[in-house]
N, C-alpha and C. Protein backbone atom coordinates (compact mmCIF):
# COMPACT_ATOMS: atom_id res chain seq x y z
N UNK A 1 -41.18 40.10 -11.42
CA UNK A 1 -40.49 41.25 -12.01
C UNK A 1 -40.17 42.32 -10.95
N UNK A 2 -39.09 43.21 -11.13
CA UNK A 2 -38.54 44.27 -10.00
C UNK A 2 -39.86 44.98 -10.17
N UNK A 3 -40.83 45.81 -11.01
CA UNK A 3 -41.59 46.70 -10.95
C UNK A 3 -42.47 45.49 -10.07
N UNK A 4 -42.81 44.57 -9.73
CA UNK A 4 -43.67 43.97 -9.15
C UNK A 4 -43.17 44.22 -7.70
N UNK A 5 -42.53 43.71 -7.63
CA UNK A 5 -41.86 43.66 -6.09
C UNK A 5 -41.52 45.31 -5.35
N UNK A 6 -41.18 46.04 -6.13
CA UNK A 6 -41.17 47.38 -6.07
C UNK A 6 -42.76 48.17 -5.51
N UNK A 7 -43.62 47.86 -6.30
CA UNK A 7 -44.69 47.56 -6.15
C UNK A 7 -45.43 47.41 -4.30
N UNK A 8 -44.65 46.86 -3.81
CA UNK A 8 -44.74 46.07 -2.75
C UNK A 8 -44.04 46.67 -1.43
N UNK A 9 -43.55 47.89 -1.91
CA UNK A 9 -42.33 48.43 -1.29
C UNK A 9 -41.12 47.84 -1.06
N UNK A 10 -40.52 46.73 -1.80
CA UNK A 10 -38.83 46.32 -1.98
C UNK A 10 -38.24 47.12 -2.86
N UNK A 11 -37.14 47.70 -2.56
CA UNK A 11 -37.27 48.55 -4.41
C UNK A 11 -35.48 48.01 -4.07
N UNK A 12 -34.41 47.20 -3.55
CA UNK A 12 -33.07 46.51 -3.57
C UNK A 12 -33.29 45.05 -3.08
N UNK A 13 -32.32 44.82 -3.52
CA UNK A 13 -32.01 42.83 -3.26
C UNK A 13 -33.13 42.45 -3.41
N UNK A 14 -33.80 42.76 -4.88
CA UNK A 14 -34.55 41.90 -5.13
C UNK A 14 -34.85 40.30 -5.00
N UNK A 15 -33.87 39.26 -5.34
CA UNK A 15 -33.71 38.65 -5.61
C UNK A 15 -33.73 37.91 -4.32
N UNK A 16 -33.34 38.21 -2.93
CA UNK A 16 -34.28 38.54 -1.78
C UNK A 16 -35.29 38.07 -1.66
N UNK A 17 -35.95 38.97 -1.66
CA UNK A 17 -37.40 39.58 -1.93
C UNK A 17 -38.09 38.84 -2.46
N UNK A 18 -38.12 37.99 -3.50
CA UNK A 18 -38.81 36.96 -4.45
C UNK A 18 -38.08 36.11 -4.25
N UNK A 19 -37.64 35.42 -3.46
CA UNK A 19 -37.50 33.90 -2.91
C UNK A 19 -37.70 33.69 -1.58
N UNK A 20 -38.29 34.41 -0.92
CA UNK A 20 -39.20 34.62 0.70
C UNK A 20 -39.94 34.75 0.74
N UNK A 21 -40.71 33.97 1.93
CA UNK A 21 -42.24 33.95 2.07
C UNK A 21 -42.59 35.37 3.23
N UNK A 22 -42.66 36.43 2.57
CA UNK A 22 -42.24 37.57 3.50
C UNK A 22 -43.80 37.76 4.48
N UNK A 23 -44.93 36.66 3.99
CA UNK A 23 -46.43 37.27 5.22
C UNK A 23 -46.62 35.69 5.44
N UNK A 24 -45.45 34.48 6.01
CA UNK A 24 -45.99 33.70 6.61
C UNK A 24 -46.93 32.73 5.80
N UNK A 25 -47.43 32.91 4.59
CA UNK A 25 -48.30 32.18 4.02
C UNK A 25 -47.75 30.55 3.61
N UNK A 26 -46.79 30.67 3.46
CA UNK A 26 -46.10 29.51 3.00
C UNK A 26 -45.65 29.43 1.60
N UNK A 27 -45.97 30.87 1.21
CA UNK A 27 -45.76 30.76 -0.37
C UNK A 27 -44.74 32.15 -0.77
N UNK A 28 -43.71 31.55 -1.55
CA UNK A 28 -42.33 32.45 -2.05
C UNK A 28 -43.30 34.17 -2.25
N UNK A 29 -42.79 35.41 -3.07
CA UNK A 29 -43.11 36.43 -3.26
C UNK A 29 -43.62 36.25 -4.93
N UNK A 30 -42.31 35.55 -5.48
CA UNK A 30 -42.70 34.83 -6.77
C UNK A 30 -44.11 33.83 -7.26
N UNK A 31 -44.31 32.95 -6.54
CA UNK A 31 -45.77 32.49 -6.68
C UNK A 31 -46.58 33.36 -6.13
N UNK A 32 -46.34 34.47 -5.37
CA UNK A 32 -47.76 35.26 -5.10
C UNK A 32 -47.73 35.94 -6.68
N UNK A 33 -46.69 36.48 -7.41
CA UNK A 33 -46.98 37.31 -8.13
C UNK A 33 -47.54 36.36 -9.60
N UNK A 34 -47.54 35.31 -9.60
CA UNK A 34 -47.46 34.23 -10.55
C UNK A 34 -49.54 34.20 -9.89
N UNK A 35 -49.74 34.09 -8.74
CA UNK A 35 -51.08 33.67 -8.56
C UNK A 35 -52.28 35.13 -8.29
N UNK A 36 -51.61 36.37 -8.36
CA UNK A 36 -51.65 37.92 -8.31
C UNK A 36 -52.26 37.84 -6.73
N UNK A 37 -51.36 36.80 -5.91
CA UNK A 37 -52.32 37.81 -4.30
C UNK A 37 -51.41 38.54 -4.28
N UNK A 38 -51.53 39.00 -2.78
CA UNK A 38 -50.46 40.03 -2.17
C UNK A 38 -49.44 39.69 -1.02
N UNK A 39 -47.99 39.71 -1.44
CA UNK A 39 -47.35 38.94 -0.79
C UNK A 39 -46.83 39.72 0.73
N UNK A 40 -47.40 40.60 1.08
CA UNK A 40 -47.38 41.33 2.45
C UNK A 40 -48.67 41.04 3.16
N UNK A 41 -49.74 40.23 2.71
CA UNK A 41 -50.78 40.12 3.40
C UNK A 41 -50.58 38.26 3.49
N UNK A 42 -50.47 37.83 4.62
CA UNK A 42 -50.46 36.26 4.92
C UNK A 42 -52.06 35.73 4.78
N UNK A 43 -53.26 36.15 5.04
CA UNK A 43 -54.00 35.70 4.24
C UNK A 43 -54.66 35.57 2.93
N UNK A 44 -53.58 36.38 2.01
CA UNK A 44 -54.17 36.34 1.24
C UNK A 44 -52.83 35.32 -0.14
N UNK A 45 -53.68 33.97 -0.32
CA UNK A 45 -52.88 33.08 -1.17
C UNK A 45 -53.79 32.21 -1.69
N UNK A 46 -53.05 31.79 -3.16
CA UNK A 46 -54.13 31.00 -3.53
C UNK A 46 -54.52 29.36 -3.23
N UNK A 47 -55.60 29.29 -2.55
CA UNK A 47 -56.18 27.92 -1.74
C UNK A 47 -57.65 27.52 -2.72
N UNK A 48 -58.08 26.63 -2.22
CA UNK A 48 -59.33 26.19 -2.56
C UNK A 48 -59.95 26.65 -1.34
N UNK A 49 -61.46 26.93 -1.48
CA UNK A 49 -62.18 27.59 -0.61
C UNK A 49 -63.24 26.56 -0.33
N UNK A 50 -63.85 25.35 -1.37
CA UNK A 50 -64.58 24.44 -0.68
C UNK A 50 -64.56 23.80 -1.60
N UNK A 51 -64.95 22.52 -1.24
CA UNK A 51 -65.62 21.57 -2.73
C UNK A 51 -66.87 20.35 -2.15
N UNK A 52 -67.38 21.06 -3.28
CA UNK A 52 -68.67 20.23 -2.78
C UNK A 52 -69.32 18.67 -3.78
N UNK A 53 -69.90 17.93 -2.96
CA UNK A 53 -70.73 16.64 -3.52
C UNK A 53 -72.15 16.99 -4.28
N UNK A 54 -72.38 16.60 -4.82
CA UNK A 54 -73.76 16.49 -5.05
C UNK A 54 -73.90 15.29 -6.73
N UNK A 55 -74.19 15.69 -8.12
CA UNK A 55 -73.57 14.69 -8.98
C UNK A 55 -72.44 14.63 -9.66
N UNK A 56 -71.69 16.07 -9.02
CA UNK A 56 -69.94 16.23 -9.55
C UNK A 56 -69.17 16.71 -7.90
N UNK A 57 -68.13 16.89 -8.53
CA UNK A 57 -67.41 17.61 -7.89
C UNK A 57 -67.52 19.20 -8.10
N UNK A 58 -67.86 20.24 -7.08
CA UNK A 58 -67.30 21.26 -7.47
C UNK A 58 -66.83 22.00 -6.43
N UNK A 59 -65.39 22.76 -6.95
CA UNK A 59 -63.97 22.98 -6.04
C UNK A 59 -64.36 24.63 -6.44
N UNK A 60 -64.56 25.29 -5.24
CA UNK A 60 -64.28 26.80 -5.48
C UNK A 60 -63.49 27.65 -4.80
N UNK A 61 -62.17 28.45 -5.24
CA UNK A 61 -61.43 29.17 -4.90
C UNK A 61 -61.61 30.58 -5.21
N UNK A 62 -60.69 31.76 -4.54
CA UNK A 62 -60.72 32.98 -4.89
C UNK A 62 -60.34 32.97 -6.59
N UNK A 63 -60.41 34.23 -7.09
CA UNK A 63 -59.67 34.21 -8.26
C UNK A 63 -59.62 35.39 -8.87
N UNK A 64 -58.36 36.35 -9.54
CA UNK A 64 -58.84 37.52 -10.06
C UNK A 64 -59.36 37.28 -11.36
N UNK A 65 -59.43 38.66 -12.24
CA UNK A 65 -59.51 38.21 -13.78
C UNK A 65 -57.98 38.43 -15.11
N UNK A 66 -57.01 38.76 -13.88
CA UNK A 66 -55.86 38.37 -14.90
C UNK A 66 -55.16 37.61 -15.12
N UNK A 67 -55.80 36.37 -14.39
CA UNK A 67 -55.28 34.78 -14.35
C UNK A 67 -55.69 33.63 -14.94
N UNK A 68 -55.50 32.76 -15.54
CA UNK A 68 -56.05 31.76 -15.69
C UNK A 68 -56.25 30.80 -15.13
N UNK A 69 -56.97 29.54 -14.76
CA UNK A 69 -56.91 28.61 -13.98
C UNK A 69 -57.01 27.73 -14.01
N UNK A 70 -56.39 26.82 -13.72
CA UNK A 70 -56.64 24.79 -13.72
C UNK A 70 -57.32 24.55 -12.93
N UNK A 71 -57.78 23.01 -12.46
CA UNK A 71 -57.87 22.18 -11.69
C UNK A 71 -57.55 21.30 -12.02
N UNK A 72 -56.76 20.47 -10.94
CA UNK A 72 -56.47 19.12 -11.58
C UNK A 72 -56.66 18.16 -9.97
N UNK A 73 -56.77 16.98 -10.53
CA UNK A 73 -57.69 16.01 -9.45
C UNK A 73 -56.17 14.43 -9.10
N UNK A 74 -56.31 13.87 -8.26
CA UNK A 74 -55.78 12.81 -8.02
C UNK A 74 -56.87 11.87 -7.34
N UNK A 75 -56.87 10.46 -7.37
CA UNK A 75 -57.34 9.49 -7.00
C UNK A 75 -56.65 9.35 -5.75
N UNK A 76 -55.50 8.77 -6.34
CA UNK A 76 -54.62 8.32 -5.43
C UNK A 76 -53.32 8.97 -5.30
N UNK A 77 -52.89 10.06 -4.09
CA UNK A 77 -51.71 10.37 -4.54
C UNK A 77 -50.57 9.80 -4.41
N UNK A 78 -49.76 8.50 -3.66
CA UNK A 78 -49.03 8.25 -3.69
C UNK A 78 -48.64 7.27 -5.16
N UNK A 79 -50.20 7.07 -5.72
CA UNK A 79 -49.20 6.40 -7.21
C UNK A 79 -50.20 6.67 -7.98
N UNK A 80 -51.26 7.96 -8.33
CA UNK A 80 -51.73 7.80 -9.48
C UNK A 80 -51.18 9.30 -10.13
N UNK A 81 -50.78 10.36 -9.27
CA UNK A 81 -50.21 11.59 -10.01
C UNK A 81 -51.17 12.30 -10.01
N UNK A 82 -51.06 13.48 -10.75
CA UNK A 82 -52.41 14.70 -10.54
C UNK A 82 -53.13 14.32 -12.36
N UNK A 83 -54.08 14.35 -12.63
CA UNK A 83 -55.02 14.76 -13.83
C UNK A 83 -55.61 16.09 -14.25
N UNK A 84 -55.39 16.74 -15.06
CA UNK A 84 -56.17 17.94 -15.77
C UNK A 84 -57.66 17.54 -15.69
N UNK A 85 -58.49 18.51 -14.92
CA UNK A 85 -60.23 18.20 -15.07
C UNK A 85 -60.58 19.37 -15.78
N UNK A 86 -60.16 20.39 -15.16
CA UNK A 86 -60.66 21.63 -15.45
C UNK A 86 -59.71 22.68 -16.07
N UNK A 87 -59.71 23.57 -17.50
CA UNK A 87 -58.55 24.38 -17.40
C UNK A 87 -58.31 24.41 -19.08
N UNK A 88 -57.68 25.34 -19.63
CA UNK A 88 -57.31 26.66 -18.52
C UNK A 88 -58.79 27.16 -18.64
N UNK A 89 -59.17 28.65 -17.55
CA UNK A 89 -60.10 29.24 -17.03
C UNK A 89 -59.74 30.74 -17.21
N UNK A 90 -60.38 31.64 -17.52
CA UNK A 90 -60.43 32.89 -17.18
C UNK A 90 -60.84 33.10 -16.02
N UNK A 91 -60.00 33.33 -15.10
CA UNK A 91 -60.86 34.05 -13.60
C UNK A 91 -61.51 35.30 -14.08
N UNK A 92 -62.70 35.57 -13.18
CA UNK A 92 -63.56 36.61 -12.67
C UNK A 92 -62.72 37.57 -12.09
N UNK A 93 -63.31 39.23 -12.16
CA UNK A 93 -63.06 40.13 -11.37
C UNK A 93 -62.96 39.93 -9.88
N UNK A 94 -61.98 39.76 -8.82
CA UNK A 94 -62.40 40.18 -7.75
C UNK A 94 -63.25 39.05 -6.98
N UNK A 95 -63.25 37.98 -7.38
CA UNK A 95 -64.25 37.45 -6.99
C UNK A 95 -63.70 36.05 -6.47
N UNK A 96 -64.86 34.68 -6.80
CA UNK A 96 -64.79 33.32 -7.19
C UNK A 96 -65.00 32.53 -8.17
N UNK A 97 -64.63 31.54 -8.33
CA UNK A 97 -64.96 30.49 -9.35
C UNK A 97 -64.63 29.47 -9.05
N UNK A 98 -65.80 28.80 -9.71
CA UNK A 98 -66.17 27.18 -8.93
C UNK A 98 -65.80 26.10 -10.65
N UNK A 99 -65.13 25.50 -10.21
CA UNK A 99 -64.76 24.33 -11.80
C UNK A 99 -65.33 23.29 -11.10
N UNK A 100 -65.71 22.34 -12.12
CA UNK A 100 -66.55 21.35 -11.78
C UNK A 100 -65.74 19.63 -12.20
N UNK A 101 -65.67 19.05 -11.98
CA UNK A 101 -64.89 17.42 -11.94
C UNK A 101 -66.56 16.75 -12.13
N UNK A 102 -66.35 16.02 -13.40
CA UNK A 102 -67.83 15.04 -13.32
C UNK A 102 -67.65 13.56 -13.54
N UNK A 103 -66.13 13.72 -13.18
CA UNK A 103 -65.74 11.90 -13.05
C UNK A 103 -65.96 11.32 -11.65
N UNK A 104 -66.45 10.90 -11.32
CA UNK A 104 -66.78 9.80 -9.79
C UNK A 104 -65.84 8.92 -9.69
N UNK A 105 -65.51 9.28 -8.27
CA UNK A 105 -64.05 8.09 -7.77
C UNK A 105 -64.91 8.21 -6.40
N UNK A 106 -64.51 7.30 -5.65
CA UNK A 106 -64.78 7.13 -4.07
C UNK A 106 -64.07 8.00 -3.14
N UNK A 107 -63.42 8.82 -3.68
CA UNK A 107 -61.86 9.71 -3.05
C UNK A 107 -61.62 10.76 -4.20
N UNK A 108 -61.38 11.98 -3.97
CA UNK A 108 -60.95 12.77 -4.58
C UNK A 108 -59.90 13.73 -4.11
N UNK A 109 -58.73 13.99 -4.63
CA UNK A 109 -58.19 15.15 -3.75
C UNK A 109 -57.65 16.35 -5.09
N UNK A 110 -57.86 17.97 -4.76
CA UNK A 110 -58.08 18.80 -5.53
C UNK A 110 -56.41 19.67 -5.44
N UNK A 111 -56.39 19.97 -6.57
CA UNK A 111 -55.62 21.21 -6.80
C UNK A 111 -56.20 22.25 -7.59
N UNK A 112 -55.36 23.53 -7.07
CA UNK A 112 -55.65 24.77 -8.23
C UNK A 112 -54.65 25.36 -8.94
N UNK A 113 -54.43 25.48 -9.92
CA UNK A 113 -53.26 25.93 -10.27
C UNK A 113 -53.66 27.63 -10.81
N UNK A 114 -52.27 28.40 -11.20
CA UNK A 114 -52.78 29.96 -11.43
C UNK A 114 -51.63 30.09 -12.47
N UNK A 115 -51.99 30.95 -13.68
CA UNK A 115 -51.18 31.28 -14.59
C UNK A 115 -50.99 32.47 -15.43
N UNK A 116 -50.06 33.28 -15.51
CA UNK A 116 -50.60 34.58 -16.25
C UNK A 116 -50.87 34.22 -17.80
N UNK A 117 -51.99 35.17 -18.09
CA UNK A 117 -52.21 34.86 -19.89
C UNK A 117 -51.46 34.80 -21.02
């Protein structure tokens, strides 16, 4: 939205503005505002932050609390596609959150997805 990007100090050619990756992150102005980082700061985008073994999977990323959140898992990506494990999620204030996968494959590879409510 213009009040978003405005927000940001763009306040013309919006349209600009939200289809550029204006801090290097690799991600449009539009998915920052879709995932609420900040699209003038290049570290700050939404990634997974670790995922760990033990008798599940668990994948933890940043997250605010006006987002919701997926995870979804692939086996195999060139022919099995992504799966819903986790989701949707209320993110936390300010913080993290860890979703958990308790299906066992020999291979796992993670996504996060971000959504407004």
């Amino acid at each position: 939205p213009e009040w978003w990007l405005a927000r940001w100090g763009w306040t013309n050619n919006f349209g600009y503005w939200e289809t550029n990756d204006t801090d290097g992150d690799r991600f449009f102005a539009w998915q920052e505002q879709i995932a609420d980082t900040i699209p003038t700061n290049g570290g700050s985008y939404l990634r997974i932050a670790n995922v760990r073994h033990t008798n599940s999977y668990a994948v933890t990323f940043a997250c605010t609390n006006s987002r919701v959140y997926t995870l979804e898992s692939s086996s195999n990506l060139l022919a099995a596609g992504w799966s819903l494990v986790a989701g949707p999620s209320n993110g936390a204030a300010g913080g993290t959150m860890t979703l958990t996968d308790t299906n066992e494959a020999a291979h796992r590879s993670y996504r996060v997805g971000a959504s407004e409510p």
